[in-house]
Protein backbone atom coordinates (compact mmCIF):
# COMPACT_ATOMS: atom_id res chain seq x y z
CA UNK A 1 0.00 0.00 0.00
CA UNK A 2 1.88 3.55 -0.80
CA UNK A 3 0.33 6.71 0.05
CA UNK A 4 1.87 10.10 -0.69
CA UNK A 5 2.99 11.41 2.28
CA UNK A 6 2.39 15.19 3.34
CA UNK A 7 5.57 17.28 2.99
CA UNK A 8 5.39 20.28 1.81
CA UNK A 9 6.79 23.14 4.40
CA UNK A 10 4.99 26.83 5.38
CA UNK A 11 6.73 29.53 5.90
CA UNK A 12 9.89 29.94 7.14
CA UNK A 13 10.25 26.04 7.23
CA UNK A 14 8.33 26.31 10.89
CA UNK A 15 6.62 22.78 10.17
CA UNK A 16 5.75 21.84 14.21
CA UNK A 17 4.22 19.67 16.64
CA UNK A 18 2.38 21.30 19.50
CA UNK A 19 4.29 22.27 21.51
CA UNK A 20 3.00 20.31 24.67
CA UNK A 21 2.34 16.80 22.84
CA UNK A 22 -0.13 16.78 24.86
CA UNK A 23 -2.84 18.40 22.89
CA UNK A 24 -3.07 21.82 24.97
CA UNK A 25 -0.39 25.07 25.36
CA UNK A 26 1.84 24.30 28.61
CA UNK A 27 3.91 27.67 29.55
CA UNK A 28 5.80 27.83 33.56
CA UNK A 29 4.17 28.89 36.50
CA UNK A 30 3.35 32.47 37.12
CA UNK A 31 6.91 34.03 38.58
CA UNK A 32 4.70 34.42 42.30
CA UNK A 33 4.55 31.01 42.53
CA UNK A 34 5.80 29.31 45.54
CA UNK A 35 9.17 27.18 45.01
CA UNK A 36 8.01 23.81 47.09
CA UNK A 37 4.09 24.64 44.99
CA UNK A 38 3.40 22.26 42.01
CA UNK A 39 3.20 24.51 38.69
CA UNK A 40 -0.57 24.71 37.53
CA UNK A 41 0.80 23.16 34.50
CA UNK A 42 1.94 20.46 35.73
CA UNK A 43 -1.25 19.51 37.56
CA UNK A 44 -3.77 20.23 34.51
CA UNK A 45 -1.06 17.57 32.66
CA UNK A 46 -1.52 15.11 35.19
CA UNK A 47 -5.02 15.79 35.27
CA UNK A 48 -4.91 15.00 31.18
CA UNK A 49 -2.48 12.48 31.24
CA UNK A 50 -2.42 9.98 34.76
CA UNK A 51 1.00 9.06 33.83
CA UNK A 52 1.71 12.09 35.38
CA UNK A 53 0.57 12.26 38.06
CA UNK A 54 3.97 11.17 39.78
CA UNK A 55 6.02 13.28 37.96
CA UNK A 56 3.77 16.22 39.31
CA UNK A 57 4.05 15.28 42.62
CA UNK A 58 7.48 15.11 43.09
CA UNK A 59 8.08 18.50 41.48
CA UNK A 60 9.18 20.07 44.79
CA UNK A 61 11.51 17.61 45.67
CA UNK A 62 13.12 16.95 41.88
CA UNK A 63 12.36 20.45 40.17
CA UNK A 64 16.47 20.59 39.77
CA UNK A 65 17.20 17.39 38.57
CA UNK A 66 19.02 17.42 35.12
CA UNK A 67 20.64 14.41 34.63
CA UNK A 68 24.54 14.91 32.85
CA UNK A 69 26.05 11.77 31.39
CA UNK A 70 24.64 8.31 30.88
CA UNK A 71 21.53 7.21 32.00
CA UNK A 72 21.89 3.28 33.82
CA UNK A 73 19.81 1.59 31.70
CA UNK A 74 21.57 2.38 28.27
CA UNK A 75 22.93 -0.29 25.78
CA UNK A 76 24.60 0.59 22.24
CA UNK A 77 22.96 -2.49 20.65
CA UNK A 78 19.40 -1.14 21.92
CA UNK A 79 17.12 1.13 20.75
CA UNK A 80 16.23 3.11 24.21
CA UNK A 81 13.08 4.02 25.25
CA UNK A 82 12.96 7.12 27.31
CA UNK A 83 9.96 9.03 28.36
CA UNK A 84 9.93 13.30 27.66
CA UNK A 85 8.68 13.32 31.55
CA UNK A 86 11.34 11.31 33.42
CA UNK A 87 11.88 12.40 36.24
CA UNK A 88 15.23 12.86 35.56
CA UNK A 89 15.40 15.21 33.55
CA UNK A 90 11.58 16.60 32.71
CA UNK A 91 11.46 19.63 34.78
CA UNK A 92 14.20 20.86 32.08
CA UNK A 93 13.16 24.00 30.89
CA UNK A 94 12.42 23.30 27.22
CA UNK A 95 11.62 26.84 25.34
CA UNK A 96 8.96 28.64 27.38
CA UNK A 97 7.87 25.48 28.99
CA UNK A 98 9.51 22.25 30.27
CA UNK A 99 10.78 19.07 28.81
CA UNK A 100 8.59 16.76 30.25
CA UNK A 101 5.38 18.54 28.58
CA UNK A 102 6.91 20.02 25.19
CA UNK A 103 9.81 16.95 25.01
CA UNK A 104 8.58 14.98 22.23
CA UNK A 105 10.58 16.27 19.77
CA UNK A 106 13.90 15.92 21.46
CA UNK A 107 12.77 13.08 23.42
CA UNK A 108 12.74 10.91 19.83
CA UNK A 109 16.06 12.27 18.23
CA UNK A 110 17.36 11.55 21.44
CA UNK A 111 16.00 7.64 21.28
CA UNK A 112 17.08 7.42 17.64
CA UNK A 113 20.79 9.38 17.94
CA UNK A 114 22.06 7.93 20.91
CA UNK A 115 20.71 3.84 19.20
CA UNK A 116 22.22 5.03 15.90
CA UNK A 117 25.70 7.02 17.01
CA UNK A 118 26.40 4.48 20.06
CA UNK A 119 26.16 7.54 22.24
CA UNK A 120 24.57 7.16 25.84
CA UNK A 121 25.09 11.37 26.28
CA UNK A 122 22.78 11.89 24.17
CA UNK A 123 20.16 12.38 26.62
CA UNK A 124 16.86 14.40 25.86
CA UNK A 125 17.69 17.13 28.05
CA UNK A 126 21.16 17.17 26.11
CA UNK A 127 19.00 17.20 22.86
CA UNK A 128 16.57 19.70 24.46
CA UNK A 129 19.80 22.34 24.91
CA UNK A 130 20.93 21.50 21.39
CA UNK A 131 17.43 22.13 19.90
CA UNK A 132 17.52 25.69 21.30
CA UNK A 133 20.75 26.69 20.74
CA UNK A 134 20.23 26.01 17.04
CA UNK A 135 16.90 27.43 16.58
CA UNK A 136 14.54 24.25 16.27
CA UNK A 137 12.34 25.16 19.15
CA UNK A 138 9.98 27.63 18.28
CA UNK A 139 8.46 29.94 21.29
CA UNK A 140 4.88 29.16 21.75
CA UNK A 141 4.36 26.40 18.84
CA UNK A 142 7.20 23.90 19.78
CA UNK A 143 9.73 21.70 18.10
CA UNK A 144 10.30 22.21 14.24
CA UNK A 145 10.42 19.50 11.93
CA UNK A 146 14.19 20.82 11.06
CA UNK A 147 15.45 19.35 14.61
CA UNK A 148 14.99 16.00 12.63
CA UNK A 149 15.43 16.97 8.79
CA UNK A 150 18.38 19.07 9.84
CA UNK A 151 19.33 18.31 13.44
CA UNK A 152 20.29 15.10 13.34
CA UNK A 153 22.70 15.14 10.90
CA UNK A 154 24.24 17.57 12.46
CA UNK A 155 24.35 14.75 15.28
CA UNK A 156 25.57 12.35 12.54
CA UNK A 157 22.97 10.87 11.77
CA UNK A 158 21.77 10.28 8.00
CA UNK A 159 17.99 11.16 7.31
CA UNK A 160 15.48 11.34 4.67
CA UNK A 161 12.46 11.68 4.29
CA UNK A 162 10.54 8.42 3.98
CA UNK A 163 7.68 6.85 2.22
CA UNK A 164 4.54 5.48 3.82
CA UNK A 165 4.66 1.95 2.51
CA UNK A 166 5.36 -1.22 5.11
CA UNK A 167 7.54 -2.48 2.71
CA UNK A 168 9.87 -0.04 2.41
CA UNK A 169 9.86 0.91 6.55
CA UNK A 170 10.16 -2.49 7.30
CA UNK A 171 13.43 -2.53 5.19
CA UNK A 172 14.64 0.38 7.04
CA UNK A 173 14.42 -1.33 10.58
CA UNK A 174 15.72 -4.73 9.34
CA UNK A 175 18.59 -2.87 7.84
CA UNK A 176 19.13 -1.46 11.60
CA UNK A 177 17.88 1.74 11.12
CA UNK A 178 14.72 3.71 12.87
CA UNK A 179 11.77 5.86 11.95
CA UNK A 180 10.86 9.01 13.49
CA UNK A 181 7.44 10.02 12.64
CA UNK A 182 5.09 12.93 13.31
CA UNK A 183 1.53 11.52 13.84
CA UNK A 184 -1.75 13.69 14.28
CA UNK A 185 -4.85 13.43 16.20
CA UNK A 186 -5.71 10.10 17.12
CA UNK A 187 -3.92 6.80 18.97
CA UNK A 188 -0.99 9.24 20.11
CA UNK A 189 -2.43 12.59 20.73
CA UNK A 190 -5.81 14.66 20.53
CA UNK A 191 -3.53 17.42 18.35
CA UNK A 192 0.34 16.61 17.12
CA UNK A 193 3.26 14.16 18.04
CA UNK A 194 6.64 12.60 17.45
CA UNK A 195 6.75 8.82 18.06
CA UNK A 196 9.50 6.51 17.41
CA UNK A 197 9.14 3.52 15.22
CA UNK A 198 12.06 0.77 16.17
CA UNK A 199 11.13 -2.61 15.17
CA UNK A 200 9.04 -4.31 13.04
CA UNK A 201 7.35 -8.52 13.37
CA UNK A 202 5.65 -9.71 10.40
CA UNK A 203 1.83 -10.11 11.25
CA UNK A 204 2.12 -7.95 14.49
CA UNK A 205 3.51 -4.10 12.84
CA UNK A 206 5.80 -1.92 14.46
CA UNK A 207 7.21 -1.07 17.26
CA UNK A 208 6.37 2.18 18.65
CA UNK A 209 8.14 4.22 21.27
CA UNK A 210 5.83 6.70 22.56
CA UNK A 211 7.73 9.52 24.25
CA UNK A 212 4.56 10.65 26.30
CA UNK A 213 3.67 7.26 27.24
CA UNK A 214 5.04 4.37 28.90
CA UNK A 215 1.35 2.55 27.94
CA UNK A 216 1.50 3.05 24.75
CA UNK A 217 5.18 1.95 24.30
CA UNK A 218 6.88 -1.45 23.73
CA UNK A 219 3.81 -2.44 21.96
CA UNK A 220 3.38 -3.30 18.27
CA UNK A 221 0.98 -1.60 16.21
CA UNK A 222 -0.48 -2.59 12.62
CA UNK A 223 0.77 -0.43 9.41
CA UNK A 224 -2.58 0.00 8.77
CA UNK A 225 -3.44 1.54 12.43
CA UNK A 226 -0.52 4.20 11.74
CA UNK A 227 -0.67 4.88 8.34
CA UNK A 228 -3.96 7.29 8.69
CA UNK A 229 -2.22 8.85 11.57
CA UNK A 230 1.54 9.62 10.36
CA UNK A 231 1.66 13.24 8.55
CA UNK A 232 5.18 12.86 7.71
CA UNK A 233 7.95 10.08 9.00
CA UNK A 234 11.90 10.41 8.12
CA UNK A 235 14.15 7.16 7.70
CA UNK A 236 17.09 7.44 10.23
CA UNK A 237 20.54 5.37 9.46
CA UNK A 238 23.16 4.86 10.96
């Protein structure tokens, strides 16, 4: 089944996903705000998303975490699955918000670069500074599509733009690479989204890693579940 895929860019090349990827605006906490007080953000998230409801709670005891280095659980030879809310690095400030509510974007690369370079630094808060320092967050929207078209090869990484046929993606993973996609309304997200797509079984589909969702990742899902969801998706090599 081939479909033609979305990809033309607006203005300015600001292609996005919203910026929370969680389907509403997230900005900080009004500057009166008590330090030890949970950010009103944070609780409407939770509130939207019960995944969260931990990392909202423990705000006042982890707001400074920002983990530097290599997180325990990393292997080269696996594809890691990290969540943009970790509590280890989620109350990042990411833009005019924080990671853990606007991380999607960096949350992916981060899953794909650090699988496909052998690089454990590569951490989404790491990927979160590097997004911003080269322009691929964008105030008030969130994470252009250029963090991926353009970001990761700065990284090293080799990218292109892919095709929506399971043929051709499930080439792509057996060859060792990844797919980053950007998915709309729907399985994912009630407005925009990057997921990760990092293995592939015939009969069962892909493997998704869902940034925002610990549910909804490590689970295979059908090509024909996805495809009606995926606005654009980018082949990743090593």
């Amino acid at each position: 089944m081939k479909r033609r895929i979305r990809f033309g860019r607006v203005a300015l090349l600001v292609l996005v996903v919203t910026a929370s990827c969680l389907g509403m605006k997230q900005m900080f906490a009004p500057s009166g705000a008590g330090e030890a007080e949970i950010p009103d953000v944070l609780q409407k998230a939770a509130e939207k998303n019960p995944e969260l409801k931990t990392f909202a709670q423990e705000y006042p005891d982890k707001k400074d975490q920002d983990l530097q280095g290599i997180p325990a659980e990393y292997r080269e030879d696996v594809v890691p699955q990290y969540l943009q809310w970790d509590e280890r690095w989620g109350y990042t400030h990411y833009g005019d918000t924080y990671l853990g509510l606007s991380g999607c974007g960096p949350t992916v690369v981060s899953m794909a670069a650090s699988y496909l370079l052998s690089d454990g630094t590569l951490t989404p808060n790491a990927v979160a500074r590097f997004s911003e320092q080269n322009g691929y967050y964008v105030d008030g929207v969130g994470s252009s599509w250029s963090l991926i078209e353009e970001g990761l090869p700065q990284l090293g990484v080799r990218v292109q733009i892919g095709s929506l046929e399971e043929g051709a993606m499930a080439q792509v993973i057996e060859r060792g690479g990844v797919i980053l996609c950007s998915v709309g309304p729907g399985t994912f997200t009630d407005s925009g989204h990057f997921i990760l797509l990092c293995g592939y079984a015939q009969g069962e589909g892909f493997l998704v890693h869902d940034p925002n969702s610990a549910v909804r990742s490590g689970r295979y899902y059908r090509f024909t579940d996805l495809a009606d969801e995926i606005v654009q998706l980018w082949f990743a090599y090593r």
